[in-house]
Protein backbone atom coordinates (compact mmCIF):
# COMPACT_ATOMS: atom_id res chain seq x y z
CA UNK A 1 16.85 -8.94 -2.09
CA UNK A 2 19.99 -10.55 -2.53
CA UNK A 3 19.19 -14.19 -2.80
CA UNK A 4 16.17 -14.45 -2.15
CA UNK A 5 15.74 -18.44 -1.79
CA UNK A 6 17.39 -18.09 1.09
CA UNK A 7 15.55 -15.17 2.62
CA UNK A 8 13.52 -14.99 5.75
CA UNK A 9 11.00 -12.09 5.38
CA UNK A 10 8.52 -11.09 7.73
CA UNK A 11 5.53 -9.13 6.26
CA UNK A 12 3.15 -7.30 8.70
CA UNK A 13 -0.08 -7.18 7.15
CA UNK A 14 0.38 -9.86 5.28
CA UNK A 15 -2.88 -11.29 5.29
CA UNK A 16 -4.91 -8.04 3.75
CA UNK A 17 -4.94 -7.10 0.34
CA UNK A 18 -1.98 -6.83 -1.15
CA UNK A 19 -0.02 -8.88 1.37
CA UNK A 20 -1.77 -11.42 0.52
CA UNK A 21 -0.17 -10.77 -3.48
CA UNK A 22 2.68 -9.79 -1.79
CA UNK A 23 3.49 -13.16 0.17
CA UNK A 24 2.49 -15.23 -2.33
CA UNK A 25 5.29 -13.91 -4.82
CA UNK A 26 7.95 -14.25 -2.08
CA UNK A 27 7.18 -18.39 -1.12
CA UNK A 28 7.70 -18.36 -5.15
CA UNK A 29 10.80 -17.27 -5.11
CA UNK A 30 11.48 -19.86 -2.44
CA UNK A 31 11.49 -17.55 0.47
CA UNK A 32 10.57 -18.58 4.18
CA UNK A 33 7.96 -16.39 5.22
CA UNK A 34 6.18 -14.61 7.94
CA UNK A 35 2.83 -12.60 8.51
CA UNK A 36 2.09 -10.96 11.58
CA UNK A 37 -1.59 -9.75 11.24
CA UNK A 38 -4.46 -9.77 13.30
CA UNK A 39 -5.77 -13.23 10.84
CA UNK A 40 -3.48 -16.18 9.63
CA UNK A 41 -2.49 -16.21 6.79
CA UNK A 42 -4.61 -19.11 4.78
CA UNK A 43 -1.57 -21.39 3.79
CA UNK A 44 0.25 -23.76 6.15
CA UNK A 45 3.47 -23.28 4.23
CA UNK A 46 3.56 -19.33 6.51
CA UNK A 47 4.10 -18.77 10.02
CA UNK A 48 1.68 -16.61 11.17
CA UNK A 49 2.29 -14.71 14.31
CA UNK A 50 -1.53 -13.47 14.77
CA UNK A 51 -2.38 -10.38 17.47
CA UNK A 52 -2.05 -6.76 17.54
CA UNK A 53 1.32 -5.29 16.56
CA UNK A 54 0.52 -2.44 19.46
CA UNK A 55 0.97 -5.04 21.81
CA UNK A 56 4.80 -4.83 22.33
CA UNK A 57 4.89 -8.82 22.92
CA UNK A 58 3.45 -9.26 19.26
CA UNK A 59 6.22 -7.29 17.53
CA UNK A 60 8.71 -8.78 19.48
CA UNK A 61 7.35 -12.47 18.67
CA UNK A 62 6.79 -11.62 14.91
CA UNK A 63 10.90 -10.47 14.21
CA UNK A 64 12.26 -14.03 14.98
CA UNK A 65 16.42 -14.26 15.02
CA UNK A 66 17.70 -14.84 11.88
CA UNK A 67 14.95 -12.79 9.75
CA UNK A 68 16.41 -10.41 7.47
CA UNK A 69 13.87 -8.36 5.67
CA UNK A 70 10.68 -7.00 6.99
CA UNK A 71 8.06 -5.39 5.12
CA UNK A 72 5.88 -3.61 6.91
CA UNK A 73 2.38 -3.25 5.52
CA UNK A 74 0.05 -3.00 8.39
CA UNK A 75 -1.63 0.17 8.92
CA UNK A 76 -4.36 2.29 8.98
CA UNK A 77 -4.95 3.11 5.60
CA UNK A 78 -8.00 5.29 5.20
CA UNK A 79 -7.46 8.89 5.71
CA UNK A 80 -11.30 9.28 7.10
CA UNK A 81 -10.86 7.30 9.62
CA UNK A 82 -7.35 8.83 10.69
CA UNK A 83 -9.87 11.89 11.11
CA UNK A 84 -12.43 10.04 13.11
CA UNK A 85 -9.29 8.41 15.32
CA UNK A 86 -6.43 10.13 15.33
CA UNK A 87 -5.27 8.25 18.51
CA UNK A 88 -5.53 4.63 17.28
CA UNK A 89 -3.89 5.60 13.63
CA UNK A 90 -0.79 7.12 15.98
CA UNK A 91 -0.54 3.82 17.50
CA UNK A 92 -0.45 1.25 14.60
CA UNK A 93 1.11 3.80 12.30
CA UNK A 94 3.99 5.45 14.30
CA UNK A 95 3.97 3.26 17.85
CA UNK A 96 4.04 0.41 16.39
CA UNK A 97 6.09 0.85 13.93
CA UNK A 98 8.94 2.28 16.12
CA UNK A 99 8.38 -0.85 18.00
CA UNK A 100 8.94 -2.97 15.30
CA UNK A 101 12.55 -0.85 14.29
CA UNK A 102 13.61 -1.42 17.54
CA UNK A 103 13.35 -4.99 17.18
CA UNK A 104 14.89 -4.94 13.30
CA UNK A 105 17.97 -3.14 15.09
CA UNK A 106 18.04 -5.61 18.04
CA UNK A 107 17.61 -8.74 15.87
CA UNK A 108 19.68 -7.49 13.47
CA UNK A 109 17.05 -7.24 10.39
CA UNK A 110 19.24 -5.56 7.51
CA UNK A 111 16.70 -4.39 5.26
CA UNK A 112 13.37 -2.62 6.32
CA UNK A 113 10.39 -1.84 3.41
CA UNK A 114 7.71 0.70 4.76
CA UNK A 115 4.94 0.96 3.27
CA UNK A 116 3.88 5.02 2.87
CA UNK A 117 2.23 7.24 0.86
CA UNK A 118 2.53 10.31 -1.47
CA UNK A 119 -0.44 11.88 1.14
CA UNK A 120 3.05 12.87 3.07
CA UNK A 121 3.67 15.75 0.96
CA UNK A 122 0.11 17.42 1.37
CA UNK A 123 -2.17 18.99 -1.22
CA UNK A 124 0.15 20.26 -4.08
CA UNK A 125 -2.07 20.89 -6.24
CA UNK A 126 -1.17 19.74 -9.36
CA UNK A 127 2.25 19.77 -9.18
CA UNK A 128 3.40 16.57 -10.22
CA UNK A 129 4.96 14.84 -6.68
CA UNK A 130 8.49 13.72 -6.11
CA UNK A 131 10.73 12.82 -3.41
CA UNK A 132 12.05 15.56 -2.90
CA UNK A 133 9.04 17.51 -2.33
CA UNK A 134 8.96 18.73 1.82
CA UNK A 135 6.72 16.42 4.10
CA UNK A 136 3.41 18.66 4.71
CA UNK A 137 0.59 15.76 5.57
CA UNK A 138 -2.63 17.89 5.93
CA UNK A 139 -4.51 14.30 7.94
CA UNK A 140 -3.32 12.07 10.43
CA UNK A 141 -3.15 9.76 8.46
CA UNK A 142 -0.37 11.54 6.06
CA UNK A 143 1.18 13.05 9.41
CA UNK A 144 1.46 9.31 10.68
CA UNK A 145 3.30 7.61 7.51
CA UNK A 146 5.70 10.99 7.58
CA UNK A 147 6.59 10.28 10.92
CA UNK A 148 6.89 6.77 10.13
CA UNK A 149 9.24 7.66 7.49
CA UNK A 150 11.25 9.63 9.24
CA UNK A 151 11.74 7.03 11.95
CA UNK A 152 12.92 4.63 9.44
CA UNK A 153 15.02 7.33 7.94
CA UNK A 154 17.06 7.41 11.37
CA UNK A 155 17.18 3.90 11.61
CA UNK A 156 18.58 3.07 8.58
CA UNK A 157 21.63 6.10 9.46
CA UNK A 158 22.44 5.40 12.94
CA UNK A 159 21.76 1.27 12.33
CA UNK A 160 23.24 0.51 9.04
CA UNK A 161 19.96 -1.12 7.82
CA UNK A 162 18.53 -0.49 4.40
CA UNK A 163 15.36 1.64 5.01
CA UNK A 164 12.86 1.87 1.84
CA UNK A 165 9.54 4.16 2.67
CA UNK A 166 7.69 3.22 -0.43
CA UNK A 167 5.16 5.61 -0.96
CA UNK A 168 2.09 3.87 -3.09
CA UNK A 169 -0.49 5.51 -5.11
CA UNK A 170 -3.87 4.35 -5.23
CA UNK A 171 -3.82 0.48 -5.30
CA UNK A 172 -6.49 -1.29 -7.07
CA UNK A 173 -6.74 -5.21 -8.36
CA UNK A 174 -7.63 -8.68 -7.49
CA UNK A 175 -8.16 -9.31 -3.87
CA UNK A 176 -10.35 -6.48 -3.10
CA UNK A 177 -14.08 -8.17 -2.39
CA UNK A 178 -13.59 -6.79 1.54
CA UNK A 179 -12.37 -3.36 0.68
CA UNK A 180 -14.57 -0.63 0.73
CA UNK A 181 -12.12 1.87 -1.52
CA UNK A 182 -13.48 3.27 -4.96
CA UNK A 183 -12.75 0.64 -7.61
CA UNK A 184 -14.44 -1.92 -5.37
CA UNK A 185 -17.08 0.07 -5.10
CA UNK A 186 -17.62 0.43 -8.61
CA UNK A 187 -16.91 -3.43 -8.79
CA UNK A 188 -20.12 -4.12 -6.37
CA UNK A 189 -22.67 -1.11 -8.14
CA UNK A 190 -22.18 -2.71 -11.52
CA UNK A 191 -22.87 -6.13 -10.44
CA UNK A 192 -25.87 -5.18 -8.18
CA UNK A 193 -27.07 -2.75 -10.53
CA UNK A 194 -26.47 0.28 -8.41
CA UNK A 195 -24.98 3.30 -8.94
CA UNK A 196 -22.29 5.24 -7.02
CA UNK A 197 -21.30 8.29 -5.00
CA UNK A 198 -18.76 11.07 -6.67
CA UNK A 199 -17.18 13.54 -4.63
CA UNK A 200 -17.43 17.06 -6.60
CA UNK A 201 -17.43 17.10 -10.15
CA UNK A 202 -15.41 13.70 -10.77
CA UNK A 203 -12.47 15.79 -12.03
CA UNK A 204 -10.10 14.99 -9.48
CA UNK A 205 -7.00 13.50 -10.93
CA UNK A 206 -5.54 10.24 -9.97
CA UNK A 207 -2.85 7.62 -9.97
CA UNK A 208 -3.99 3.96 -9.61
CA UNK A 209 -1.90 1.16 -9.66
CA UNK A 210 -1.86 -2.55 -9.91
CA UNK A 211 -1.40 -4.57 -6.85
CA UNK A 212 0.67 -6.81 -9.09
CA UNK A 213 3.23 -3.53 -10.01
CA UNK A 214 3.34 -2.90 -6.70
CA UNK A 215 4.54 -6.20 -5.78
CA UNK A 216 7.43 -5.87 -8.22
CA UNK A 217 8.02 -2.34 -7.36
CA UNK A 218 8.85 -3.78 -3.92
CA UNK A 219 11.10 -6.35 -5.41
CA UNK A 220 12.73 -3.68 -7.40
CA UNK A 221 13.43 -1.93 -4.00
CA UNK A 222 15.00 -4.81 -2.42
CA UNK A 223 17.10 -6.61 -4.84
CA UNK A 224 18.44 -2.13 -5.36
CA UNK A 225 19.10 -2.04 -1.89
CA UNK A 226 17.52 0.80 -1.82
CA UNK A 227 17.22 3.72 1.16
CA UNK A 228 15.30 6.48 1.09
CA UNK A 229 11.19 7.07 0.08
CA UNK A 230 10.89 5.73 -3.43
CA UNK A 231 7.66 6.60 -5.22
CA UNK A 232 5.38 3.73 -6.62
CA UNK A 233 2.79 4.49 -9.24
CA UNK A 234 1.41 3.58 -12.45
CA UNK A 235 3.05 7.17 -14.26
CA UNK A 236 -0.44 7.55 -15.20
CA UNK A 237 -3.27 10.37 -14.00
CA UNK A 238 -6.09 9.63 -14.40
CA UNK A 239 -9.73 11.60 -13.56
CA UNK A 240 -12.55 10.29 -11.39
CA UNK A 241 -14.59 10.09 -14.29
CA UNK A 242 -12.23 7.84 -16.71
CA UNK A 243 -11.89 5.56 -13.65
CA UNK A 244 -15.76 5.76 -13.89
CA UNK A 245 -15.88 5.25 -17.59
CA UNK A 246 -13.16 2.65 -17.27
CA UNK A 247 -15.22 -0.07 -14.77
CA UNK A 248 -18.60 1.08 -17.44
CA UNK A 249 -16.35 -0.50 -20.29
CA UNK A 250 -14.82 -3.37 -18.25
CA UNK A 251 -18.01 -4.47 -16.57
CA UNK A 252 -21.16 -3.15 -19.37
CA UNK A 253 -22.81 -1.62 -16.60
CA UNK A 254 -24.04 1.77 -16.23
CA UNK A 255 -23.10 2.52 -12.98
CA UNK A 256 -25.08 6.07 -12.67
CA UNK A 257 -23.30 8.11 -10.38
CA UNK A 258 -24.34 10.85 -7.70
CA UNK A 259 -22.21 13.91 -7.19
CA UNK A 260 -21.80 14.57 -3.66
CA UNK A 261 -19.94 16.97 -1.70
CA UNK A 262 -16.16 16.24 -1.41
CA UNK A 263 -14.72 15.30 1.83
CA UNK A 264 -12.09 16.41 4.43
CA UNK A 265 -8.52 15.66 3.46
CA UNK A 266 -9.35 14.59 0.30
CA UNK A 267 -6.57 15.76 -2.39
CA UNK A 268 -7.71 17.41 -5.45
CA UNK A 269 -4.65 15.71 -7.52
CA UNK A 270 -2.36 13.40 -7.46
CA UNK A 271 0.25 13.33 -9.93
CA UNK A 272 3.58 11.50 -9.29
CA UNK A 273 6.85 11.03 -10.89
CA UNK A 274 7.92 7.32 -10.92
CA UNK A 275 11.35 7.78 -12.61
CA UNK A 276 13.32 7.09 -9.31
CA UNK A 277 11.50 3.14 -9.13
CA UNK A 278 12.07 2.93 -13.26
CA UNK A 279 16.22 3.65 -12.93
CA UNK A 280 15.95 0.38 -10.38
CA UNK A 281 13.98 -1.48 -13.33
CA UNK A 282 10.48 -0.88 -12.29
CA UNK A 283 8.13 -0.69 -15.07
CA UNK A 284 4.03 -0.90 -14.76
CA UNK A 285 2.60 -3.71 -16.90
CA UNK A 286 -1.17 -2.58 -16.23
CA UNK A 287 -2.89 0.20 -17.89
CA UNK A 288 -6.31 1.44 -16.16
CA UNK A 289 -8.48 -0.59 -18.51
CA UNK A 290 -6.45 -4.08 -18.27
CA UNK A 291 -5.77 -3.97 -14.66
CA UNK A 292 -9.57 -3.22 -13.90
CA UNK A 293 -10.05 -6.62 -15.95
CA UNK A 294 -8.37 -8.27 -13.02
CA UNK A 295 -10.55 -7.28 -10.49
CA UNK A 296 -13.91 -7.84 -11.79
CA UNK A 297 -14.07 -11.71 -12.25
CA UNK A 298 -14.26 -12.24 -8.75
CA UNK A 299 -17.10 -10.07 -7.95
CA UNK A 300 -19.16 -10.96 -10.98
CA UNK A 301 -18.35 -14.37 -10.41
CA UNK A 302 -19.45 -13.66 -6.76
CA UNK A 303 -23.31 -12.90 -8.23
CA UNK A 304 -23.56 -16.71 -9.91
C-alpha cells in the first residue's frame, strides 16, 4: 500500500464480517479510515458514512478528496438470494459499484480492491480454478461480480488506477455470530445440540479460508500494486464432510447431519490455485482445524 501510515482508505462494507477484521488491521498500521455501510462502524476512531451505496449521494459522500485506496466489500454475497432477487444484487453489485469507480476516477483514488469470487468462472468441475480460466457465472450472483470485474478492469486501463478483483473462497472465522453460512451453522448446532442440513452426499469439495488470510491477502495485493483478479484461498480442498468432522473435533459435539437435496447454483467443487497471491508473499497461516478454533469461543461462550 505504499506507506500505509499515511493512507486514507475507504472500505465499503466495512462494518460486516470481515470488514470489520479488515479495518481493524488498517487503523493498526496507522491508517485513517473510512466505512461506508448501512451501520457505523463501532469505534469513534472511523468515519462512518452510513446509507445505501445505491443511493448515488452515498457513494459520492463516502470517496472524500484526498482518499487513495478503496476497498470495496459491500455486496450481496449469497448466491440464493441473487436467485430470489436478481434485480437488487444488479444494483449493489454492478450499479453501485460503477458508481463508486466513477467517483475513484473523479477523486482521483489510485488504487481500487474488489472484492469477487471464483463463482465467476462457473461450474468447472473439478478442474482446479485459475485466473485465467474464461468468466462463465451460472447465478446472478457470479454474473454480477464478473461484471463488476470487468468494470474495474476498464477502469484501471483507461484511468491509470490499480484495479485488484480479489476473488475469495469460502471465508470462515471469528466474527461470524450473525452469518447464516455453513461453518456458523455448524458453530450454533453444536452448541444447541442440534444437528445440521447437508446438501447431497457431503462430498462436495471446498476451499475455506481464514478471515485473518484474507486480510493479509489484501495487504499482499496492495503493498504489490497489483491489477488484475488475483485468487485468495487457503490452497486447501476440502469435502463437506471433513468440514463436518472438523467443527465435531473442534467443538465435541455430534452435530448429526441430514442429507438434503442440493440446491440451485450450488458448485459441486471448488478447487483453486493460489500461486499468483503466494509470488506477492501471501501465505495461509490457518489450516481447517486451527482456524475453526477461532470461531467457536464466541458462540460457546455465547451459551454461558
Amino acid at each position: 500500500m505504499g506507506d500505509e501510515n499515511r493512507s486514507r482508505v475507504l472500505v465499503t462494507g466495512g462494518s460486516g464480517f470481515i470488514g470489520r477484521r479488515l479495518v481493524r488491521a488498517l487503523l493498526a498500521t496507522g491508517a485513517d479510515v473510512t466505512v461506508a455501510d448501512l451501520r457505523a462502524f463501532p469505534d469513534d476512531a472511523v468515519r462512518s458514512v452510513v446509507g445505501d451505496l445505491c443511493d448515488p449521494a452515498v457513494v459520492k459522500a463516502a470517496v472524500s478528496p484526498g482518499t487513495e485506496v478503496i476497498i470495496h466489500l459491500a455486496a450481496v454475497t449469497r448466491v440464493l438470494l441473487s436467485i430470489d432477487d436478481p434485480a437488487g444484487t444488479h444494483a449493489l453489485n454492478v450499479d453501485a459499484t460503477a458508481g463508486l469507480l466513477e467517483q475513484a476516477r473523479l477523486k482521483d483514488v489510485s488504487a481500487f480492491v474488489l472484492a469477487s469470487t471464483n463463482a465467476v468462472t462457473g461450474d468447472v468441475g473439478r478442474t482446479v480454478i485459475t485466473e485465467q480460466m474464461p468468466l462463465r457465472p451460472l447465478t446472478p450472483y457470479g454474473a454480477t461480480k464478473a461484471a463488476g470485474e470487468m468494470l474495474l478492469g476498464s477502469y484501471a486501463a483507461c484511468y491509470g488506477m490499480t484495479g485488484c478483483a480479489l476473488r475469495f473462497s469460502n471465508v470462515y472465522g471469528p466474527g461470524m455470530a450473525e452469518k447464516d453460512s455453513f461453518v456458523p451453522r455448524l458453530m450454533r448446532a453444536a452448541r444447541d445440540g442440534r444437528g445440521v442440513q447437508v446438501y447431497g452426499d457431503g462430498s462436495q469439495v471446498r476451499d475455506l479460508v481464514h478471515v485473518d488470510d484474507i486480510v493479509s491477502g489484501t495487504f499482499a495485493a496492495l503493498r504489490a500494486g497489483f491489477t488484475g483478479p488475483l485468487i485468495l484461498g487457503a490452497g486447501e480442498s476440502v469435502t463437506v464432510n471433513e468440514i463436518v468432522a472438523a467443527a465435531r473435533s473442534v467443538t465435541g459435539a455430534d452435530i448429526p447431519i441430514e442429507n438434503v437435496p442440493g440446491k440451485p447454483g450450488e458448485m459441486p467443487a471448488v478447487i483453486i490455485d493460489i500461486s499468483a497471491a503466494r509470488a506477492l508473499g501471501y501465505k495461509p497461516e490457518h489450516d481447517l482445524k486451527s482456524g475453526m478454533a477461532t470461531v467457536w469461543p464466541e458462540f460457546s461462550e455465547a451459551a454461558i
